[in-house]
PDB file of N, CA and C in Angstrom:
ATOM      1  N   UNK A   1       6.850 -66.457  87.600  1.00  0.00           N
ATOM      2  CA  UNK A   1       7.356 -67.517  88.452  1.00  0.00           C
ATOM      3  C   UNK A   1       8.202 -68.519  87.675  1.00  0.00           C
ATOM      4  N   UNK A   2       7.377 -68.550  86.333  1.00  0.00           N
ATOM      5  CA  UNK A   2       8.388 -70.025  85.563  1.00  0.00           C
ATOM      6  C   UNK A   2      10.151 -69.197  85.378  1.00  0.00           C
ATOM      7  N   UNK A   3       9.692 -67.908  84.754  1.00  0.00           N
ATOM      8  CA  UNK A   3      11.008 -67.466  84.798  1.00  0.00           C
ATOM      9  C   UNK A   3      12.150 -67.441  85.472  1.00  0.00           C
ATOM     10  N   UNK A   4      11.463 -66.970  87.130  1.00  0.00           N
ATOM     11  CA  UNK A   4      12.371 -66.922  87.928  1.00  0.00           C
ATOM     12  C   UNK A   4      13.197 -68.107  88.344  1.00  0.00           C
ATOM     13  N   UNK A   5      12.291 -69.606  88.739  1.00  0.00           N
ATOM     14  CA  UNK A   5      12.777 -70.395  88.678  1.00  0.00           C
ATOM     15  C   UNK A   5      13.597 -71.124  87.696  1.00  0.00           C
ATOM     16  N   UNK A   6      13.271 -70.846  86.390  1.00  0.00           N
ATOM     17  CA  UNK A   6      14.010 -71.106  85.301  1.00  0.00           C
ATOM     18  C   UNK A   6      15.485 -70.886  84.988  1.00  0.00           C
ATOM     19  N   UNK A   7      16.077 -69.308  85.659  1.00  0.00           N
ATOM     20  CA  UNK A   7      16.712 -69.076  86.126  1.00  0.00           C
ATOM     21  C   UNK A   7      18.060 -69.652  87.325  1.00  0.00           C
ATOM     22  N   UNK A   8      17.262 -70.625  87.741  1.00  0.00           N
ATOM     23  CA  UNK A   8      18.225 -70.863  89.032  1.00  0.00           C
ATOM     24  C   UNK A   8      19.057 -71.649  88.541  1.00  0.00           C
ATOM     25  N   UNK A   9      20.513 -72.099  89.890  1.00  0.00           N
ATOM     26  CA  UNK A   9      21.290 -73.270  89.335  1.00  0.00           C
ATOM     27  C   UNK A   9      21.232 -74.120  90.295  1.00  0.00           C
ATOM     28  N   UNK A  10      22.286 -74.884  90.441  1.00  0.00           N
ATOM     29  CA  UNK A  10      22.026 -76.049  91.578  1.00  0.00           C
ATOM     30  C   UNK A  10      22.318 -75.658  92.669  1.00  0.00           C
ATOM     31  N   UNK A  11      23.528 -74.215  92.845  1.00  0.00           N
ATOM     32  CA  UNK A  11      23.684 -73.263  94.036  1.00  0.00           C
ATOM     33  C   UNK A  11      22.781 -72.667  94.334  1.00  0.00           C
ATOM     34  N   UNK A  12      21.650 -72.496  93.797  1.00  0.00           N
ATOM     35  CA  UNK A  12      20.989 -70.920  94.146  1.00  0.00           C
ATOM     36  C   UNK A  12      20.388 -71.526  95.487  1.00  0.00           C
ATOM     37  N   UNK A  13      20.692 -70.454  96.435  1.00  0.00           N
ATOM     38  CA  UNK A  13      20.018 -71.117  97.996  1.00  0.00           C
ATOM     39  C   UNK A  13      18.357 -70.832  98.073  1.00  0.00           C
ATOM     40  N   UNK A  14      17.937 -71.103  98.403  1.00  0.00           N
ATOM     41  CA  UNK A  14      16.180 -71.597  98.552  1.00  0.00           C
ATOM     42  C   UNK A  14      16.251 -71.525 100.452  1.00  0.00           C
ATOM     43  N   UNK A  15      14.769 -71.406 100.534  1.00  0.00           N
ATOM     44  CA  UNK A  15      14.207 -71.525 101.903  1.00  0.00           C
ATOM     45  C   UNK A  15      12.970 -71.651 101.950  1.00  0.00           C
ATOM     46  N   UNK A  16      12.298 -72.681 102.670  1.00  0.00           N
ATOM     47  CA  UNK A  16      10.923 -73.252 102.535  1.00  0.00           C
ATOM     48  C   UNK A  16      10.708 -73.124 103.682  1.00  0.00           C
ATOM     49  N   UNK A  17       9.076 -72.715 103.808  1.00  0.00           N
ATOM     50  CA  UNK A  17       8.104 -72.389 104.164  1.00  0.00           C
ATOM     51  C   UNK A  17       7.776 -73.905 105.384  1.00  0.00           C
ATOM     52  N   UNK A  18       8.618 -73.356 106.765  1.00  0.00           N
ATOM     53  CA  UNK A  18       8.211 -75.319 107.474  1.00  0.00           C
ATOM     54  C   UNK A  18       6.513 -75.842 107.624  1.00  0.00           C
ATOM     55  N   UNK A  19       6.532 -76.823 107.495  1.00  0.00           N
ATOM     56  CA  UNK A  19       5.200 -77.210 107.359  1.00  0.00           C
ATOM     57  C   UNK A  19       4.138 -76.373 105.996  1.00  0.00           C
ATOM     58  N   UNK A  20       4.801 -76.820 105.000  1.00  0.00           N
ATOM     59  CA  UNK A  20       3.854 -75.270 104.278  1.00  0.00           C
ATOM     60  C   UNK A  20       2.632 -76.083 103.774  1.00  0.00           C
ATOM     61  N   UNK A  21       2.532 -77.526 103.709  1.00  0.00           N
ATOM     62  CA  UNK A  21       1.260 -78.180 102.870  1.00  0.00           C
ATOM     63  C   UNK A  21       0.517 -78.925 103.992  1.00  0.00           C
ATOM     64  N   UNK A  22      -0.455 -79.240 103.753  1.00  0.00           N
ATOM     65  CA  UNK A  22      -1.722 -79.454 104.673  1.00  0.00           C
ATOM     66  C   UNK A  22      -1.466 -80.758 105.319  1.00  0.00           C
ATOM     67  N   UNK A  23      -1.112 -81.315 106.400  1.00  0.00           N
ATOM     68  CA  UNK A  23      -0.673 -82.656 106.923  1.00  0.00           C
ATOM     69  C   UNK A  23      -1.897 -83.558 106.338  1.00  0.00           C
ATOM     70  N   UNK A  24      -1.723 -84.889 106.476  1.00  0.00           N
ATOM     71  CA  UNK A  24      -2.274 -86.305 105.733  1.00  0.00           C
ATOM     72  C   UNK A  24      -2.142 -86.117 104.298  1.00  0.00           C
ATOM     73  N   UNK A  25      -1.500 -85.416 103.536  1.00  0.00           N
ATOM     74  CA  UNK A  25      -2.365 -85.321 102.206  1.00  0.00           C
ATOM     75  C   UNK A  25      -0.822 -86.135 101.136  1.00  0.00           C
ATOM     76  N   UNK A  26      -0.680 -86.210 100.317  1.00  0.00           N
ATOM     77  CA  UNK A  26       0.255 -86.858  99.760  1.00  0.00           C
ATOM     78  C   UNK A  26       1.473 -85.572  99.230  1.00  0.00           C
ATOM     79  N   UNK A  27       0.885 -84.440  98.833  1.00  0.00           N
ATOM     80  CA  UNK A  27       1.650 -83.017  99.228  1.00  0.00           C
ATOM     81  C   UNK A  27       2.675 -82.939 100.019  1.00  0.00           C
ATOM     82  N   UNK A  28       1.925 -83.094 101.674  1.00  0.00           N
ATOM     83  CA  UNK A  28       2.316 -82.662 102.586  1.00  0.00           C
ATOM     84  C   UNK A  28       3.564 -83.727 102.811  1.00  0.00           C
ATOM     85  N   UNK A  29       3.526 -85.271 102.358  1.00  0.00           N
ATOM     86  CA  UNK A  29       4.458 -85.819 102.890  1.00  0.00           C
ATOM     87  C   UNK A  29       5.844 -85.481 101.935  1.00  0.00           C
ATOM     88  N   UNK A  30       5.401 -85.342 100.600  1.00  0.00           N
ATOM     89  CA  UNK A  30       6.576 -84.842 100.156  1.00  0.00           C
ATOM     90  C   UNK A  30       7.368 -83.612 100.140  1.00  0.00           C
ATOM     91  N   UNK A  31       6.065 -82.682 100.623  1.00  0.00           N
ATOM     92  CA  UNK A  31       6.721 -81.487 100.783  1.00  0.00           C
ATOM     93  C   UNK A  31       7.770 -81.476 102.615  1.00  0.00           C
ATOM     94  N   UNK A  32       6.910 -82.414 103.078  1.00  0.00           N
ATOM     95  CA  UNK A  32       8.056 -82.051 104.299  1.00  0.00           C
ATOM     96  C   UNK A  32       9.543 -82.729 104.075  1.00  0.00           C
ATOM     97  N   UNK A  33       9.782 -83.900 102.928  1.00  0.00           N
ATOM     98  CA  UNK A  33      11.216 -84.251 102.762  1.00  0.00           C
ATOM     99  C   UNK A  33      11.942 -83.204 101.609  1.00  0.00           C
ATOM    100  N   UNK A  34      11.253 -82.867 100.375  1.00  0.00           N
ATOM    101  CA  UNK A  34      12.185 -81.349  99.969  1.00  0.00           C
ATOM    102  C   UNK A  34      12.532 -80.375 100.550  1.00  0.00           C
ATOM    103  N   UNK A  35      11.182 -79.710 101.642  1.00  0.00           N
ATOM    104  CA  UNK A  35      11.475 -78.716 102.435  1.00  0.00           C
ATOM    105  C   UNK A  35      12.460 -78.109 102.966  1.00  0.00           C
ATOM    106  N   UNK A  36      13.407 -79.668 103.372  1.00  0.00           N
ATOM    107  CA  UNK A  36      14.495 -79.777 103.801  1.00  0.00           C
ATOM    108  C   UNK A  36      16.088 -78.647 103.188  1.00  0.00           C
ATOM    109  N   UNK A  37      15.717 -78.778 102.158  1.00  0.00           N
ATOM    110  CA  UNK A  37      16.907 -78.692 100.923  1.00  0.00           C
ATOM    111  C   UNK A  37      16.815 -77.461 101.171  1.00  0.00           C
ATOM    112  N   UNK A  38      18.538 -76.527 101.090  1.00  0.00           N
ATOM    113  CA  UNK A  38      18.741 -75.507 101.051  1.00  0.00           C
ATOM    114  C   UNK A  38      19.307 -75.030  99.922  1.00  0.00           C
ATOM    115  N   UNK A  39      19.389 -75.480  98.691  1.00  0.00           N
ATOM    116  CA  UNK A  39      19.884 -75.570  97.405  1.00  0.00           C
ATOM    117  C   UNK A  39      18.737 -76.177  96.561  1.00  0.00           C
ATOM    118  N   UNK A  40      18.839 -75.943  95.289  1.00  0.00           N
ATOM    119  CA  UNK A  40      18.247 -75.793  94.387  1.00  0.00           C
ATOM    120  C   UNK A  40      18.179 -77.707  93.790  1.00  0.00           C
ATOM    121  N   UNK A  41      19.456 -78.036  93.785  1.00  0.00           N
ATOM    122  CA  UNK A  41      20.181 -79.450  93.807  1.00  0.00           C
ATOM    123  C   UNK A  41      19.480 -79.813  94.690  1.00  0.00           C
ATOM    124  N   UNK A  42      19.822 -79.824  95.870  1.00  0.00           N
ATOM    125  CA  UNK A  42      19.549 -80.506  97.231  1.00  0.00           C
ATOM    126  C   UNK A  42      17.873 -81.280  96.570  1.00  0.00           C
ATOM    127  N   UNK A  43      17.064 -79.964  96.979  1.00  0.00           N
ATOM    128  CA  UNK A  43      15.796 -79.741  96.904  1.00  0.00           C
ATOM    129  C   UNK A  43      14.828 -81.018  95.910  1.00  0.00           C
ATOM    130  N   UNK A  44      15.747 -80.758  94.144  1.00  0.00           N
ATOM    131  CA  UNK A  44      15.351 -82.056  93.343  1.00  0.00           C
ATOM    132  C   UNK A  44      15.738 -83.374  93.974  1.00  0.00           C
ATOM    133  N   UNK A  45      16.817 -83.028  94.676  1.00  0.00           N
ATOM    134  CA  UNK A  45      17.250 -84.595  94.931  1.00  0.00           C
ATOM    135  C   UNK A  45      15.974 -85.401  96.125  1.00  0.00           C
ATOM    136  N   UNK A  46      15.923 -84.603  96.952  1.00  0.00           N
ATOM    137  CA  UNK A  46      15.156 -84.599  98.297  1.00  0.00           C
ATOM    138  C   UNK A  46      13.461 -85.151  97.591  1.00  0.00           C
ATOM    139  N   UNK A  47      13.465 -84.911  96.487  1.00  0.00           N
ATOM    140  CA  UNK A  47      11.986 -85.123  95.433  1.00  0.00           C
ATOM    141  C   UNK A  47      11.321 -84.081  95.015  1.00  0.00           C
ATOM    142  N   UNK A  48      11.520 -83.043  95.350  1.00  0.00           N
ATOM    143  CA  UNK A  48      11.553 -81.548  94.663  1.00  0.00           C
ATOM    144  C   UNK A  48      11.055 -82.108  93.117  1.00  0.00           C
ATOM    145  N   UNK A  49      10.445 -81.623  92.369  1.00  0.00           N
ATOM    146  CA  UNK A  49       9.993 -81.790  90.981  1.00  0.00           C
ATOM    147  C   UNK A  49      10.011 -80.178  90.258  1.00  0.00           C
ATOM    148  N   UNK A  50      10.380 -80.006  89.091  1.00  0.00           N
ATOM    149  CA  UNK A  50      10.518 -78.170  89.001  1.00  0.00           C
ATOM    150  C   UNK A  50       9.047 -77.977  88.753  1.00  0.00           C
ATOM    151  N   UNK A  51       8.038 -78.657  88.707  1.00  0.00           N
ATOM    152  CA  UNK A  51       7.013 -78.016  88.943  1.00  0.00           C
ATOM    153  C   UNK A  51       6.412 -77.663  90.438  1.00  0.00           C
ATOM    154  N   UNK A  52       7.286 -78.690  91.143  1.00  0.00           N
ATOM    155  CA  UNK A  52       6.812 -78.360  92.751  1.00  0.00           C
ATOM    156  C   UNK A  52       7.847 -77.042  92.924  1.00  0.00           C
ATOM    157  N   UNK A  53       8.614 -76.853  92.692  1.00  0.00           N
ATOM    158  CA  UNK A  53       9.202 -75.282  92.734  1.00  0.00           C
ATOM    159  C   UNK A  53       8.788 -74.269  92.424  1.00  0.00           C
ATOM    160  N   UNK A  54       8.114 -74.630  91.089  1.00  0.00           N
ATOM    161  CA  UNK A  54       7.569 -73.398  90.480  1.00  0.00           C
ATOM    162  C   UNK A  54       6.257 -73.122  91.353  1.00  0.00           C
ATOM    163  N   UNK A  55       5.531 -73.940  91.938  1.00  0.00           N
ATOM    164  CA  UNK A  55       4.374 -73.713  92.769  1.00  0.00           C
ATOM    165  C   UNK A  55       4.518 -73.304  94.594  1.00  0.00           C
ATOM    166  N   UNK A  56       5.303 -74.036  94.468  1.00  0.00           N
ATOM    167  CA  UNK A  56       6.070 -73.139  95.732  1.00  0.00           C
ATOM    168  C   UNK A  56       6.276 -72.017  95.970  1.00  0.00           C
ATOM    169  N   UNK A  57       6.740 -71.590  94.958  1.00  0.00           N
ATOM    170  CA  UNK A  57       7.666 -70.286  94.589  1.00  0.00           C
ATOM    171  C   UNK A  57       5.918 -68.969  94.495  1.00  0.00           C
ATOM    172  N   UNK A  58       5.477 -69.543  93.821  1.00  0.00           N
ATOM    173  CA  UNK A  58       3.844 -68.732  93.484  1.00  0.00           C
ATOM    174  C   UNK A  58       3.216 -68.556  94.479  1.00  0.00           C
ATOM    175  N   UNK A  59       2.896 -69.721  95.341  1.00  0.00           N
ATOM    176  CA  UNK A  59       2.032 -70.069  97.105  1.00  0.00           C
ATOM    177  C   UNK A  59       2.889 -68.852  97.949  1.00  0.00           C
ATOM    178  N   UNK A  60       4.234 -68.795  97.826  1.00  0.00           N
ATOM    179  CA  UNK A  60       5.058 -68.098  98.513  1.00  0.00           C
ATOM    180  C   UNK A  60       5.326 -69.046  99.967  1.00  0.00           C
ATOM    181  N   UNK A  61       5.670 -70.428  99.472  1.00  0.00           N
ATOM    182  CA  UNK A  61       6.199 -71.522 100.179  1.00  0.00           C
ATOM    183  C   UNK A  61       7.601 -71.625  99.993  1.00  0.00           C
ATOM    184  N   UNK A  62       8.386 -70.914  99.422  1.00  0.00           N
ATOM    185  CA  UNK A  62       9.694 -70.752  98.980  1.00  0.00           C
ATOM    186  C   UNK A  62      10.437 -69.677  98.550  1.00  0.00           C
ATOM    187  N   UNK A  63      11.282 -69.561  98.553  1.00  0.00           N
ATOM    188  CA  UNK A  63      11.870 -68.182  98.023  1.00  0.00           C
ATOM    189  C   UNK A  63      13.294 -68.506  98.338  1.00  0.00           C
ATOM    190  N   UNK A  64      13.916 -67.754  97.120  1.00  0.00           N
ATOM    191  CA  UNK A  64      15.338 -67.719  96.755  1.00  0.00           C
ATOM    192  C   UNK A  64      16.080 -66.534  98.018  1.00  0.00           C
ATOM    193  N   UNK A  65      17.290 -67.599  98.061  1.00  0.00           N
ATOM    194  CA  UNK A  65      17.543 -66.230  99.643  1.00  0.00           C
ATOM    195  C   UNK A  65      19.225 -66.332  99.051  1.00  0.00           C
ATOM    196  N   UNK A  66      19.440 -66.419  98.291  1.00  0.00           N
ATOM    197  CA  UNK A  66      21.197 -66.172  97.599  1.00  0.00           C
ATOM    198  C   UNK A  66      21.370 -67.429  97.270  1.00  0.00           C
ATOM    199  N   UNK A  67      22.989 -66.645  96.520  1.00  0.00           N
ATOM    200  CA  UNK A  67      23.747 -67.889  95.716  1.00  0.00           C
ATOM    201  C   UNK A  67      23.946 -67.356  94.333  1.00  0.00           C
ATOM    202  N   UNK A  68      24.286 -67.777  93.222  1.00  0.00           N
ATOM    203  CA  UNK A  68      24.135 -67.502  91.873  1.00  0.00           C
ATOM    204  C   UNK A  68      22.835 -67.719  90.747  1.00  0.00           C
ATOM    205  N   UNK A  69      22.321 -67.150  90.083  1.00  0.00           N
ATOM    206  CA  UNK A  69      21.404 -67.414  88.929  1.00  0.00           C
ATOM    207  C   UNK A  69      21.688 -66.776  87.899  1.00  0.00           C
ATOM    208  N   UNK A  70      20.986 -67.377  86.847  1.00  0.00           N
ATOM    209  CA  UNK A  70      21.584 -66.810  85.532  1.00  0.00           C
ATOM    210  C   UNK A  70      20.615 -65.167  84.999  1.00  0.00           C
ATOM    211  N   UNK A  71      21.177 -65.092  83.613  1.00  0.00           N
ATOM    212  CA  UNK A  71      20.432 -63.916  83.744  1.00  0.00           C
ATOM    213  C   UNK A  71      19.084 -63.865  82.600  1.00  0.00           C
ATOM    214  N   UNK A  72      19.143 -65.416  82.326  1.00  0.00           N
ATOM    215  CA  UNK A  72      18.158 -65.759  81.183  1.00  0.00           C
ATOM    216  C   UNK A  72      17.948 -67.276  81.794  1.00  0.00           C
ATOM    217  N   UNK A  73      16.878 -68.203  81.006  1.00  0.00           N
ATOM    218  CA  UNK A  73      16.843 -69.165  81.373  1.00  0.00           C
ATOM    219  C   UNK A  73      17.865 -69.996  80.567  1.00  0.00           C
ATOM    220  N   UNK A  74      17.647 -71.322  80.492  1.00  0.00           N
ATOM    221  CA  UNK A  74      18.962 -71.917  79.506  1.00  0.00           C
ATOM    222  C   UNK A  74      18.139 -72.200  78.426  1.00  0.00           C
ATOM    223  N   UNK A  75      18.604 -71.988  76.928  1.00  0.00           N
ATOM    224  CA  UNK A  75      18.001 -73.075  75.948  1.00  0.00           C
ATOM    225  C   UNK A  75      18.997 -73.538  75.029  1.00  0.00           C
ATOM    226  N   UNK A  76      18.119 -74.567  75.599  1.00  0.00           N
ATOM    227  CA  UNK A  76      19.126 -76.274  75.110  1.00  0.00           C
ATOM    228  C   UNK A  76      19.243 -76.304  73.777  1.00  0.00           C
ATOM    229  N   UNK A  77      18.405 -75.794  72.756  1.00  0.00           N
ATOM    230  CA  UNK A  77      18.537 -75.902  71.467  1.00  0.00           C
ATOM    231  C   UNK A  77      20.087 -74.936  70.938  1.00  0.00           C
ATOM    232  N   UNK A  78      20.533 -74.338  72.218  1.00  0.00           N
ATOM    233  CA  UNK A  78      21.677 -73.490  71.637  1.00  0.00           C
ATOM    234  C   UNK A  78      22.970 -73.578  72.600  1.00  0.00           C
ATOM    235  N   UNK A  79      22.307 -74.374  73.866  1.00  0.00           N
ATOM    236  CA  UNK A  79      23.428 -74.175  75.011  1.00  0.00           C
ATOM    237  C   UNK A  79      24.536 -75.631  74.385  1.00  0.00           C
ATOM    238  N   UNK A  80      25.831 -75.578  74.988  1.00  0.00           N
ATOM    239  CA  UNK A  80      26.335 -76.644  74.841  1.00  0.00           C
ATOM    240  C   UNK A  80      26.068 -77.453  76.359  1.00  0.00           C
ATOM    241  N   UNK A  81      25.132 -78.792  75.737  1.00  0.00           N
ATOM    242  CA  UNK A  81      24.817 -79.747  77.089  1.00  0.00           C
ATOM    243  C   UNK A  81      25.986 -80.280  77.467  1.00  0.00           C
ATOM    244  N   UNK A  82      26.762 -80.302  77.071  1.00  0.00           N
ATOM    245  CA  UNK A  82      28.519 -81.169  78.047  1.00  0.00           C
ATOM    246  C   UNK A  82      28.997 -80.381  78.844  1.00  0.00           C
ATOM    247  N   UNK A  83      28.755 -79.008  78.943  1.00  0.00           N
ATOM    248  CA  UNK A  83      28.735 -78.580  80.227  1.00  0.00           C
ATOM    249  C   UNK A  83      27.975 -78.043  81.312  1.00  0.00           C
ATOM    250  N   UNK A  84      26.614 -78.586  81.369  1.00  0.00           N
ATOM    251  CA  UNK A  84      25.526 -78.504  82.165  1.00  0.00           C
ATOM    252  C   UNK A  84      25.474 -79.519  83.243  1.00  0.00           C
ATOM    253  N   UNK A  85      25.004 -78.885  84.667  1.00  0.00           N
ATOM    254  CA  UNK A  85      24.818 -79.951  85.563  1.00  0.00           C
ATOM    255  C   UNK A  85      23.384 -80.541  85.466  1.00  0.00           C
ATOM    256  N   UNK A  86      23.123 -81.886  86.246  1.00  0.00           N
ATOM    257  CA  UNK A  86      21.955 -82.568  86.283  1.00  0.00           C
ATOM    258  C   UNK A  86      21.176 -81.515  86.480  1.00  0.00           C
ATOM    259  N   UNK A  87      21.133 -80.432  87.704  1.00  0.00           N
ATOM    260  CA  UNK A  87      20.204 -79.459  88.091  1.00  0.00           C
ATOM    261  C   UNK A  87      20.126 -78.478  86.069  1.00  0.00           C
ATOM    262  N   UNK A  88      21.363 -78.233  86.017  1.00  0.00           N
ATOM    263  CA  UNK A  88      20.471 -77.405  84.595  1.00  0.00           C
ATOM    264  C   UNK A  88      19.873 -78.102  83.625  1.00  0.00           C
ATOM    265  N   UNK A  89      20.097 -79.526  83.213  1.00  0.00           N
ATOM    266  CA  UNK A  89      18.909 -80.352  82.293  1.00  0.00           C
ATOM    267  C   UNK A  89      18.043 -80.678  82.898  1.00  0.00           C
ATOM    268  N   UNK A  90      17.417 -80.233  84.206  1.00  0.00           N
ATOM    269  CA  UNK A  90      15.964 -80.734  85.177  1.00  0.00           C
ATOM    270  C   UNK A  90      15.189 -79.588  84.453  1.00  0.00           C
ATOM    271  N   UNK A  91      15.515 -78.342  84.812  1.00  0.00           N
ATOM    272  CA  UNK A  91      15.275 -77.356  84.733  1.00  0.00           C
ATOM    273  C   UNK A  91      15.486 -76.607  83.163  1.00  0.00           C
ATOM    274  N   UNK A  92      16.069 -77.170  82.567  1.00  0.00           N
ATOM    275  CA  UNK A  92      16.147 -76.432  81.142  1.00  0.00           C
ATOM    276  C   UNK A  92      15.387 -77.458  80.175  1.00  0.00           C
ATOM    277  N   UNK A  93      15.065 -78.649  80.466  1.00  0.00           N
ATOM    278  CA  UNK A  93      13.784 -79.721  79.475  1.00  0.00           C
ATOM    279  C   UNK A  93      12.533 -79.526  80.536  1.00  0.00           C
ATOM    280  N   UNK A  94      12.512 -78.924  81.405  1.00  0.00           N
ATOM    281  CA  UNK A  94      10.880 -78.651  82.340  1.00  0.00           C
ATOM    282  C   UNK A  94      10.871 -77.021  81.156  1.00  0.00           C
ATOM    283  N   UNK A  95      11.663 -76.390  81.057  1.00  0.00           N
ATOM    284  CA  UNK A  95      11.134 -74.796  80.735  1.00  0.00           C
ATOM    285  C   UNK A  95      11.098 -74.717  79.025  1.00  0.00           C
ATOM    286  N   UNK A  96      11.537 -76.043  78.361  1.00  0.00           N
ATOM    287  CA  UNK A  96      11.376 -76.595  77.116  1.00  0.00           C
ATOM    288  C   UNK A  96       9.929 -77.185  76.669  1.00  0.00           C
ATOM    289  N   UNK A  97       9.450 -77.794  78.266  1.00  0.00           N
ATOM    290  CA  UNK A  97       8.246 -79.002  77.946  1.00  0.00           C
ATOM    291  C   UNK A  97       7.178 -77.641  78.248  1.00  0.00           C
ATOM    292  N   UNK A  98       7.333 -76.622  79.198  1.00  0.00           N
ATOM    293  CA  UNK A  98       6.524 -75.678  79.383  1.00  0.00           C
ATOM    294  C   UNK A  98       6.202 -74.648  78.424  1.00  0.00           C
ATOM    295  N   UNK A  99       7.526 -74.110  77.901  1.00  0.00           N
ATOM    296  CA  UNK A  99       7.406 -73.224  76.379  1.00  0.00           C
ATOM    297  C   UNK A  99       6.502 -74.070  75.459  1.00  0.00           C
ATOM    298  N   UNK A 100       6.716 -75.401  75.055  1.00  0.00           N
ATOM    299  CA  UNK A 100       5.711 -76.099  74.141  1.00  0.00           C
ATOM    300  C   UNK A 100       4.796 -75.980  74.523  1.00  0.00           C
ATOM    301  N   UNK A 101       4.553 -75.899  76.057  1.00  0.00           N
ATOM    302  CA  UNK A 101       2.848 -76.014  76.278  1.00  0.00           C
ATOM    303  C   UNK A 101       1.736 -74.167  75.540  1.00  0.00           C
ATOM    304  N   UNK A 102       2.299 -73.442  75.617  1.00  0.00           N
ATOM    305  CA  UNK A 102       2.037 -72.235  75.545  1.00  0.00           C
ATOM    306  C   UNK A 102       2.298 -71.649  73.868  1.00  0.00           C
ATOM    307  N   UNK A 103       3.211 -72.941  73.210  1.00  0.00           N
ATOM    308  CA  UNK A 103       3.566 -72.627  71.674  1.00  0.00           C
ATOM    309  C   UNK A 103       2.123 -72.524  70.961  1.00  0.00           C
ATOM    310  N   UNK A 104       2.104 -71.454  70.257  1.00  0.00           N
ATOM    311  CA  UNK A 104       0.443 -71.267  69.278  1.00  0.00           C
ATOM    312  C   UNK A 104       0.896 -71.543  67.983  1.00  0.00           C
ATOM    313  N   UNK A 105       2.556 -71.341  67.662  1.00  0.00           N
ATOM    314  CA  UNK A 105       2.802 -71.779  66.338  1.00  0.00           C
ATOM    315  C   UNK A 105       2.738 -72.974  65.395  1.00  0.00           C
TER     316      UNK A 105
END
């Protein structure tokens, strides 16, 4: 799942799951204003967090329905950042902060 999402760009089209989180809960209110977003962009902007994607994406509250993605994730230690959009530094320091979590070295 981290992969796939890791993968995306600010085009990649998305489609959420209406109503997918349990009403009253603090979830549910944010998930019904990302929900919205039909882009990858959209989605963060809307309050999307790439960990609420990546869990989305797992629940099977979301899923990629076209557009472009890459064919690796990005890493920043090698990409040039002056030409990255906001959506690829959301998503390429979340799959940076996540690789550290899992580093044994």
């Amino acid at each position: 799942s981290y992969t796939e999402v890791l993968r995306w760009l600010e085009s990649t089209e998305i489609e959420y799951v209406p109503h997918g989180k349990k009403a009253g809960t603090k979830s549910y209110v944010r998930y019904e204003q990302y929900s919205q977003a039909k882009t990858v962009e959209e989605a963060l902007k809307l309050g999307s967090l790439p960990l609420d994607l990546v869990h989305d994406f797992e629940k099977k509250l979301l899923k990629r329905v076209g557009g472009p993605i890459r064919d690796k994730p990005l890493d920043l230690t090698v990409e040039d950042t002056t030409t990255l959009t906001k959506t690829d530094l959301i998503l390429a320091r979340f799959g940076m902060h996540v690789s550290g979590l899992f580093d044994t070295g």
